[in-house]
Protein backbone atom coordinates (compact mmCIF):
# COMPACT_ATOMS: atom_id res chain seq x y z
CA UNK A 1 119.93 229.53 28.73
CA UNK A 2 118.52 233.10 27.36
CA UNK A 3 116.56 233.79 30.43
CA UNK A 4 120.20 233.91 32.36
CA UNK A 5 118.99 230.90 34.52
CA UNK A 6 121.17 228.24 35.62
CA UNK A 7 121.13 224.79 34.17
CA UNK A 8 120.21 222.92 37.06
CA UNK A 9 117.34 225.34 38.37
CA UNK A 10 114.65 223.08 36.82
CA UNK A 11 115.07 219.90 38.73
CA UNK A 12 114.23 221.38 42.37
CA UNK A 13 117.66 223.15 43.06
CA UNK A 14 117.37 227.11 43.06
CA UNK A 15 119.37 229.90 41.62
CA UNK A 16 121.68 229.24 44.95
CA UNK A 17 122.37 225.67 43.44
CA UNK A 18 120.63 224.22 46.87
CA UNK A 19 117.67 222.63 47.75
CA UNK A 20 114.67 224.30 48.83
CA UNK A 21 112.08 222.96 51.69
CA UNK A 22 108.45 224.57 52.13
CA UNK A 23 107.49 226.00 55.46
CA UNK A 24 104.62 223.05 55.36
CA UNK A 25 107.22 220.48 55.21
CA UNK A 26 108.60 222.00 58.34
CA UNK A 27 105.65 222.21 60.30
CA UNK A 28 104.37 218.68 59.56
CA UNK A 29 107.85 217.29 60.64
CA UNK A 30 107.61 219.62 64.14
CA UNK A 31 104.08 218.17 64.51
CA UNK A 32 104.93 214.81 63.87
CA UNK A 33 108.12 214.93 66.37
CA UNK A 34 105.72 216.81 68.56
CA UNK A 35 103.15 214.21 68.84
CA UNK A 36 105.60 211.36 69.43
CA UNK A 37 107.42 213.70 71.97
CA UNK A 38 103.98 213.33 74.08
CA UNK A 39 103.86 209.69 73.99
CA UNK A 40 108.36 208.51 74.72
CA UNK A 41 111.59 209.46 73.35
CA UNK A 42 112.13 205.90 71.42
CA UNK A 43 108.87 207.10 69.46
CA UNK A 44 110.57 210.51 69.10
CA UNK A 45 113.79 208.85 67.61
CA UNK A 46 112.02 206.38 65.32
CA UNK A 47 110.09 209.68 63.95
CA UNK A 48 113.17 211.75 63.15
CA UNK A 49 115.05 208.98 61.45
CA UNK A 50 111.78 207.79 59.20
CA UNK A 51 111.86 211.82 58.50
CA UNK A 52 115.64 211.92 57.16
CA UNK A 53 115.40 208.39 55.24
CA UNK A 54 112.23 209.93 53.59
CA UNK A 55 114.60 212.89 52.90
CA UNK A 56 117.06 211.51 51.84
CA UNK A 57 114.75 208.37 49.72
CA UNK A 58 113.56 211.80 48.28
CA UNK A 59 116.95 213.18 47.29
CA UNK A 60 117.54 210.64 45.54
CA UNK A 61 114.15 210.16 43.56
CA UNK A 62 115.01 214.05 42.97
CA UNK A 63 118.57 212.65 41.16
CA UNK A 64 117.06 209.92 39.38
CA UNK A 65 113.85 211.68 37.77
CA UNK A 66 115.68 215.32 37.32
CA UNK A 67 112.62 217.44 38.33
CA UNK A 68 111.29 219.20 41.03
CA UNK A 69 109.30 216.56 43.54
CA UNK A 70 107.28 216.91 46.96
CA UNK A 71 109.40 216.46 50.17
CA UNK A 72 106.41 215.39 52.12
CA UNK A 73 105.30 212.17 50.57
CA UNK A 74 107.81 209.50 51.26
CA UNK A 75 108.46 211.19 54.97
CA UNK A 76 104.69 211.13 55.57
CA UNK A 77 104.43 207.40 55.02
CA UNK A 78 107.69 206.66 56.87
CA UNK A 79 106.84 208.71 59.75
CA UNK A 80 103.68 207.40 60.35
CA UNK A 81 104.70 204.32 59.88
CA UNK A 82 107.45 204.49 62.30
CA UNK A 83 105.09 206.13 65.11
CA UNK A 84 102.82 203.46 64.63
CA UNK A 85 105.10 200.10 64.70
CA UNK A 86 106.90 201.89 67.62
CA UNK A 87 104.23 202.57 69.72
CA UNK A 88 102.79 199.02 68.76
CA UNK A 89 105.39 196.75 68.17
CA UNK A 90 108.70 198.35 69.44
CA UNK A 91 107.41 199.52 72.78
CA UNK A 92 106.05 196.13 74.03
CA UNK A 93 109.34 193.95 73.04
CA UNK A 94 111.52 196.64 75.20
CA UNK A 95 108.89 196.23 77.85
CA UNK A 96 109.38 192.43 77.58
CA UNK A 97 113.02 193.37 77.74
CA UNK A 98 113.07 195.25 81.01
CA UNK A 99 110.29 192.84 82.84
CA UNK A 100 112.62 190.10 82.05
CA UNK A 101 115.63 191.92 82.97
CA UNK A 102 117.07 191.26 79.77
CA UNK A 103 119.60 194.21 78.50
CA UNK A 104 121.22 194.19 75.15
């Protein structure tokens, strides 16, 4: 290391040794929240948790292939996916739920 960087800087971490998110990666998770947060707060919740599994699916592609990777990708796909099946499939078994006065 000649340059006087550290060892690790390479692979996604900085000179700080932590991990750095884009301000796009932030502002398509606050739009994505957003949107669901106009619809119900089960959409809401099934957004942010497809959001930190594709974080977290992406921290650990980030250990596995040692360089620096997208964030948005894998939280893209998850949290559209999750905003879709809950609005479709989620929603209409908890309405089924309630109708029937069926609590779990």
């Amino acid at each position: 290391m000649s340059n006087g960087s550290l060892p690790f800087e390479g692979i996604g971490l900085g000179s700080s040794g932590s991990i750095k998110l884009g301000l796009g990666d932030f502002i398509f998770y606050s739009v994505l929240v957003g949107r669901a947060a106009m619809y119900d707060f089960m959409t809401v919740y099934a957004c942010y948790l497809a959001i930190i599994a594709g974080l977290g699916i992406t921290l650990m592609l980030l250990a596995i292939y040692q360089k620096a990777l997208p964030a948005l990708p894998v939280s893209i796909m998850l949290g559209v996916l999750f905003y879709f099946l809950t609005r479709t499939l989620l929603e209409e078994f908890v309405m089924q739920c309630s109708i029937n006065l069926l609590m779990f």
